[in-house]
PDB file of N, CA and C in Angstrom:
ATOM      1  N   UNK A   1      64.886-184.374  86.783  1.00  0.00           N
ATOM      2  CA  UNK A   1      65.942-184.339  87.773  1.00  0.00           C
ATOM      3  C   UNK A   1      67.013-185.385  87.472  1.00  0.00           C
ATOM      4  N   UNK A   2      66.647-186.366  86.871  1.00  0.00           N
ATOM      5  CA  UNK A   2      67.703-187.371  86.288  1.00  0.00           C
ATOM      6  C   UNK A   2      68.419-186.918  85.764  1.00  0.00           C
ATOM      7  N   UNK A   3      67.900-186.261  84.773  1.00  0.00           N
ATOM      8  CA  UNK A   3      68.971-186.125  83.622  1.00  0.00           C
ATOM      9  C   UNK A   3      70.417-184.985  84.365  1.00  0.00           C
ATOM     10  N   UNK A   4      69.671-183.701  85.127  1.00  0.00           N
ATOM     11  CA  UNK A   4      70.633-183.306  85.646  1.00  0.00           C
ATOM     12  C   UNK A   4      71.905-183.864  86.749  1.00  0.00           C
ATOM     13  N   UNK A   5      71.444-184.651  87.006  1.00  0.00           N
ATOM     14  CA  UNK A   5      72.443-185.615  88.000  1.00  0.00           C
ATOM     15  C   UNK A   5      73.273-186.756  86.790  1.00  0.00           C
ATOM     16  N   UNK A   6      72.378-187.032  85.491  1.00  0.00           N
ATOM     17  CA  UNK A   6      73.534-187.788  84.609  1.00  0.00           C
ATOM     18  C   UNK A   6      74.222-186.663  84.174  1.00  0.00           C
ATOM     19  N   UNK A   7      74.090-185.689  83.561  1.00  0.00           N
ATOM     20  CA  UNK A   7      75.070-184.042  83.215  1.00  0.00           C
ATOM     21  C   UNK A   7      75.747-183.921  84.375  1.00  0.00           C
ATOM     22  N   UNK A   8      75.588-184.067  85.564  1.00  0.00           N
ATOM     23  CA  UNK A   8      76.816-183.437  86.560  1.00  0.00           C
ATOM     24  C   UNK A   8      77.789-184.791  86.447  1.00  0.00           C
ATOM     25  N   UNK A   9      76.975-185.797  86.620  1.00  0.00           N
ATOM     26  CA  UNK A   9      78.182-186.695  86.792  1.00  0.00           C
ATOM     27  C   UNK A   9      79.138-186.671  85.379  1.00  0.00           C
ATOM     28  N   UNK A  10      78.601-186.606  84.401  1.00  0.00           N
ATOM     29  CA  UNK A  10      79.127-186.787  83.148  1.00  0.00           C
ATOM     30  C   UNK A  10      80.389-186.002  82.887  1.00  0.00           C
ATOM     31  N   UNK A  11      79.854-184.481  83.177  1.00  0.00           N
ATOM     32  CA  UNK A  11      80.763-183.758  83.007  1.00  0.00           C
ATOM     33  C   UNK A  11      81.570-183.601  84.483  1.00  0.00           C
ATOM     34  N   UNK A  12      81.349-184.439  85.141  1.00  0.00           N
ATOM     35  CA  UNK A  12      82.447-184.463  86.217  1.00  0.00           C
ATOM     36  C   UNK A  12      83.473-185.554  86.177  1.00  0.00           C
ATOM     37  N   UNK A  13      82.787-186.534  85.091  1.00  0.00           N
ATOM     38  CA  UNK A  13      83.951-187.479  84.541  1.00  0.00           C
ATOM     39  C   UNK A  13      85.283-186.572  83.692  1.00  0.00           C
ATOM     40  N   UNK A  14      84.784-185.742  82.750  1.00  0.00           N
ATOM     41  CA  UNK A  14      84.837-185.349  82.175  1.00  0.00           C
ATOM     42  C   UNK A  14      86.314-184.578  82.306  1.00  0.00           C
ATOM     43  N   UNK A  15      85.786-184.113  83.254  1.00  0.00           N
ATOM     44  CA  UNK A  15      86.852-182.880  83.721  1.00  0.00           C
ATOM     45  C   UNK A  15      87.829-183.608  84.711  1.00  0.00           C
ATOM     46  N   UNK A  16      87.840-184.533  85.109  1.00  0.00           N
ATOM     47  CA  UNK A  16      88.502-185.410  86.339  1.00  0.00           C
ATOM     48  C   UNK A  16      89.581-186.119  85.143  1.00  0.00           C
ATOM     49  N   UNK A  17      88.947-186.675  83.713  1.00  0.00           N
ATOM     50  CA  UNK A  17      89.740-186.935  82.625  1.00  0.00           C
ATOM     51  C   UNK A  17      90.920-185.628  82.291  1.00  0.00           C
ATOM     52  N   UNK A  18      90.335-184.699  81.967  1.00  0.00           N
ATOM     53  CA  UNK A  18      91.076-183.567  81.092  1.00  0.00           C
ATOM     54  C   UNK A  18      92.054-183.172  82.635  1.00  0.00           C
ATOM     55  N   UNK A  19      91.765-183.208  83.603  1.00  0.00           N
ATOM     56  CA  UNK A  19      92.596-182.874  85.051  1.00  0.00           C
ATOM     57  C   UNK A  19      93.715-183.849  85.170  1.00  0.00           C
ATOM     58  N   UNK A  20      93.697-185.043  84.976  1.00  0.00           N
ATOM     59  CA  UNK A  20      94.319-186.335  84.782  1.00  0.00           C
ATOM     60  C   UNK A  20      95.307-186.507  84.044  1.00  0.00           C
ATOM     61  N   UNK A  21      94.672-186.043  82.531  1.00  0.00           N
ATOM     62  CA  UNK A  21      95.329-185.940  81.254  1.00  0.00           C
ATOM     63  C   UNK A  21      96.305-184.417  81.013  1.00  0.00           C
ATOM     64  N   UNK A  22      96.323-183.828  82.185  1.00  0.00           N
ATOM     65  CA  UNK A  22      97.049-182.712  81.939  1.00  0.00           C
ATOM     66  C   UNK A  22      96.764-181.833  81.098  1.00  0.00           C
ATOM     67  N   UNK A  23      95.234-181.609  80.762  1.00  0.00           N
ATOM     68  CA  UNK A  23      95.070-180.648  79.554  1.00  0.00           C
ATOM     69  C   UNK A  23      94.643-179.492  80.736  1.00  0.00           C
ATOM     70  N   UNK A  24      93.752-179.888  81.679  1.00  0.00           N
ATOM     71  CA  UNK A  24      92.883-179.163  82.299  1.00  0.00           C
ATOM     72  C   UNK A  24      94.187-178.888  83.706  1.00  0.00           C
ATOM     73  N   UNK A  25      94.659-177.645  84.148  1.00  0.00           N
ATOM     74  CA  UNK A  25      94.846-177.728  85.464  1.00  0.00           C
ATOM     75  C   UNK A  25      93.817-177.574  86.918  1.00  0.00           C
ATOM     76  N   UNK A  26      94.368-177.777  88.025  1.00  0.00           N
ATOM     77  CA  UNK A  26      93.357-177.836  89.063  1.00  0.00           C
ATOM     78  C   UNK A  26      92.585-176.551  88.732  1.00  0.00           C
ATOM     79  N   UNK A  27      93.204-175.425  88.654  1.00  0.00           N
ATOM     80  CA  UNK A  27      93.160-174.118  89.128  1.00  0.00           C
ATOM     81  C   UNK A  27      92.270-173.531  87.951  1.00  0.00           C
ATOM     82  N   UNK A  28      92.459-174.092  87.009  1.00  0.00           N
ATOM     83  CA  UNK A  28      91.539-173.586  86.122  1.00  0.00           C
ATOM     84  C   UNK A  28      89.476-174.812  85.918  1.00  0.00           C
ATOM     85  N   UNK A  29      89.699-175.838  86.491  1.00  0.00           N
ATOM     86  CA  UNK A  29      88.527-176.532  87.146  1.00  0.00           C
ATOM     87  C   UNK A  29      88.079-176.143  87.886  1.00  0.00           C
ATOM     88  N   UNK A  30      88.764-175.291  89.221  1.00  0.00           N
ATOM     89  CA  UNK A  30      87.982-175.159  90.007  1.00  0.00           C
ATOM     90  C   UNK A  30      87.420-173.943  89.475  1.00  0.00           C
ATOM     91  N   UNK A  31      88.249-172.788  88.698  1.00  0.00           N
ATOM     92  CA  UNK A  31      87.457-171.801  88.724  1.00  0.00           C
ATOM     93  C   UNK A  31      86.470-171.688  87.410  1.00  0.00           C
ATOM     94  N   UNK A  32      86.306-172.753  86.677  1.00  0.00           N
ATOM     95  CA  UNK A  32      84.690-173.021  86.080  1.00  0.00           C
ATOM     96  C   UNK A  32      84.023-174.056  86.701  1.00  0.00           C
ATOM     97  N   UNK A  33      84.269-174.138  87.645  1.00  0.00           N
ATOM     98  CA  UNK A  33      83.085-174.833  88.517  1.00  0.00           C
ATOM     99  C   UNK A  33      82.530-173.708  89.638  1.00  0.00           C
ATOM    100  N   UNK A  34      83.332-172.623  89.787  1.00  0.00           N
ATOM    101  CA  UNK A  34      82.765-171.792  90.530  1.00  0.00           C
ATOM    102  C   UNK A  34      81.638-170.880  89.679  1.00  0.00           C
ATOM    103  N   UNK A  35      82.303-170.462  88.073  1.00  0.00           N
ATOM    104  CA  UNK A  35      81.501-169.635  87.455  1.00  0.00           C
ATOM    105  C   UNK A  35      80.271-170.563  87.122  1.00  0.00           C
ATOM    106  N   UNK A  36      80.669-171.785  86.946  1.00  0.00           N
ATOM    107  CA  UNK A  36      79.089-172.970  87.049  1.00  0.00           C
ATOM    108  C   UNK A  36      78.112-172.296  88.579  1.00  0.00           C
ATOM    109  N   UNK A  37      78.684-172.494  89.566  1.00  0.00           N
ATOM    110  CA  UNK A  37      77.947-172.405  90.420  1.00  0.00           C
ATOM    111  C   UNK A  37      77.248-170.901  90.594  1.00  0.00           C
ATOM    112  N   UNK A  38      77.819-169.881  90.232  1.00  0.00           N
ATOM    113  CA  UNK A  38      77.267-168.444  90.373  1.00  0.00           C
ATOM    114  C   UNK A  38      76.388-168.022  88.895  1.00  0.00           C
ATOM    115  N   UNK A  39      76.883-168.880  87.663  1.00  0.00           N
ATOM    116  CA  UNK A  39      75.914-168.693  86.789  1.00  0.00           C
ATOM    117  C   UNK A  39      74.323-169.435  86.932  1.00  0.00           C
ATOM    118  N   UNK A  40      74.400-170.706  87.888  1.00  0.00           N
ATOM    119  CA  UNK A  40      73.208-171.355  88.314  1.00  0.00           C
ATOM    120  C   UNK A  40      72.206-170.474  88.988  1.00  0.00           C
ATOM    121  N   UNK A  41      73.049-168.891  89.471  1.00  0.00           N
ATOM    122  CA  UNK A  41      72.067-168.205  90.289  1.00  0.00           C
ATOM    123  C   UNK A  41      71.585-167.076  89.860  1.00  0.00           C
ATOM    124  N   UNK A  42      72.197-166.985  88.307  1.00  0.00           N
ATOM    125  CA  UNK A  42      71.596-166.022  87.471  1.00  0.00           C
ATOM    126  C   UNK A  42      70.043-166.240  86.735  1.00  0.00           C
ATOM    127  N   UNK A  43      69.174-165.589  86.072  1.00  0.00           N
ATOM    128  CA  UNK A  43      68.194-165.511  85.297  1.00  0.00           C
ATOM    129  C   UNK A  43      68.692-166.509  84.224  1.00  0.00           C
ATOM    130  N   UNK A  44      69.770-166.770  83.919  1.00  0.00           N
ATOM    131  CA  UNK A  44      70.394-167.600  82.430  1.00  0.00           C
ATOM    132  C   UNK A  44      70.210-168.892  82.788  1.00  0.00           C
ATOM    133  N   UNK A  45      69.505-169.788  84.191  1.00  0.00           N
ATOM    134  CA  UNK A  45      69.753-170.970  84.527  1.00  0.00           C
ATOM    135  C   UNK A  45      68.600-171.493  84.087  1.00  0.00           C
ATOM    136  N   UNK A  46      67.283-171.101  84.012  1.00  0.00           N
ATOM    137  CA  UNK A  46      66.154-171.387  83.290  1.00  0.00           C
ATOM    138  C   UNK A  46      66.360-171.675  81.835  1.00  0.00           C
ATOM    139  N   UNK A  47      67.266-170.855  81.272  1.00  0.00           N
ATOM    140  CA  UNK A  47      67.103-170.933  80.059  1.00  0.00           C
ATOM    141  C   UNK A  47      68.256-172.452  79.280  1.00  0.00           C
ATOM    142  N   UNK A  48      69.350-172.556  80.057  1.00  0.00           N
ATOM    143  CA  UNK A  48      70.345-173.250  79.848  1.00  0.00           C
ATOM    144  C   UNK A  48      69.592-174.563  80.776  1.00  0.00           C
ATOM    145  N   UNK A  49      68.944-174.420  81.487  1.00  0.00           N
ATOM    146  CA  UNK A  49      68.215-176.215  81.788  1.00  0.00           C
ATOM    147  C   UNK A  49      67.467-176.445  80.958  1.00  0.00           C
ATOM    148  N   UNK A  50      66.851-175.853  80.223  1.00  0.00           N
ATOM    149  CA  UNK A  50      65.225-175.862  79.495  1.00  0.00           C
ATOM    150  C   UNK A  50      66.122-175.961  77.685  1.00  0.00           C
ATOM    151  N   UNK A  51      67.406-175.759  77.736  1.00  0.00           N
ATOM    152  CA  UNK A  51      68.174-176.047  76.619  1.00  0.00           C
ATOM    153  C   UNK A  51      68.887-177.458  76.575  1.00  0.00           C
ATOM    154  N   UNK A  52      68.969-177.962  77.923  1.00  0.00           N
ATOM    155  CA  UNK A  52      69.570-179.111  78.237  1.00  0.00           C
ATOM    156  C   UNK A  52      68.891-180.081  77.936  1.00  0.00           C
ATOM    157  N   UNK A  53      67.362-179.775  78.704  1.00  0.00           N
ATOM    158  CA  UNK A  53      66.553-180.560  78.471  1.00  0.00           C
ATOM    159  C   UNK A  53      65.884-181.244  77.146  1.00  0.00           C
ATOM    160  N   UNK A  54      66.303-179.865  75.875  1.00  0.00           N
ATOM    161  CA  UNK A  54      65.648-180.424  74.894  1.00  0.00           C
ATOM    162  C   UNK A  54      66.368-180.923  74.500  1.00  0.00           C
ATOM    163  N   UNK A  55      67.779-180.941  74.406  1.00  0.00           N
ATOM    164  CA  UNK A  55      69.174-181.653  73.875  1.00  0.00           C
ATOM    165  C   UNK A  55      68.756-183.127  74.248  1.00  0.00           C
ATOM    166  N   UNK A  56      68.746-183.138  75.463  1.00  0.00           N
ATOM    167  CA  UNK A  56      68.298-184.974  75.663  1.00  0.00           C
ATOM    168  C   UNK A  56      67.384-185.436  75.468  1.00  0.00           C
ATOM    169  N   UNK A  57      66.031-184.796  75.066  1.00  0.00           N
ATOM    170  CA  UNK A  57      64.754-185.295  74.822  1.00  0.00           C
ATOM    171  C   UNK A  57      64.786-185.641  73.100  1.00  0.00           C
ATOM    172  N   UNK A  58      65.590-184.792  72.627  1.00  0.00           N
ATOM    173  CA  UNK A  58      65.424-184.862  71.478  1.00  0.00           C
ATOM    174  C   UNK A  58      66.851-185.827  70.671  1.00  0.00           C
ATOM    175  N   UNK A  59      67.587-186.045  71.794  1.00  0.00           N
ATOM    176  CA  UNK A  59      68.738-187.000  71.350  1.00  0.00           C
ATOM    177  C   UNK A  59      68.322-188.783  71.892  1.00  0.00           C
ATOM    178  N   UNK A  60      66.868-188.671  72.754  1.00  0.00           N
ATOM    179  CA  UNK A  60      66.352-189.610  73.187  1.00  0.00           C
ATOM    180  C   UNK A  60      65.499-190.563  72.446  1.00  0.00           C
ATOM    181  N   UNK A  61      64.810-189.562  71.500  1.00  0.00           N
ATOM    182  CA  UNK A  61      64.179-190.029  70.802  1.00  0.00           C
ATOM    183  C   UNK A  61      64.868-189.978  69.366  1.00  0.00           C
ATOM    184  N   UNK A  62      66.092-190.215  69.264  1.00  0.00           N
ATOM    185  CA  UNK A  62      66.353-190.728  68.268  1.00  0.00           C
ATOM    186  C   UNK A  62      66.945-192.496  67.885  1.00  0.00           C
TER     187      UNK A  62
END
């Protein structure tokens, strides 16, 4: 559960940067944070946490 709360915040730095920096507009943040939120409720969310997870386990132990 950590790690997902360091990934949200991270990439909420992230995007608050690129929003800031004028690369990212509002309108296009909000609407991949919406397809974030409706892809979380698909069958694909198991597979993309359980991909996350090995990304940091395995970038942990290096």
């Amino acid at each position: 559960m950590a790690v997902s709360i360091s990934a949200v915040a991270l990439l909420g730095i992230v995007v608050f940067v690129l929003i800031r920096g004028g690369t990212v507009r509002l309108g296009s943040a909000l609407v991949c944070a919406g397809f974030g939120f409706f892809l979380a409720s698909t069958g694909a969310a198991p597979v993309i946490t359980g991909a996350i997870s090995a990304v940091t386990g395995w970038t942990a132990s290096i």
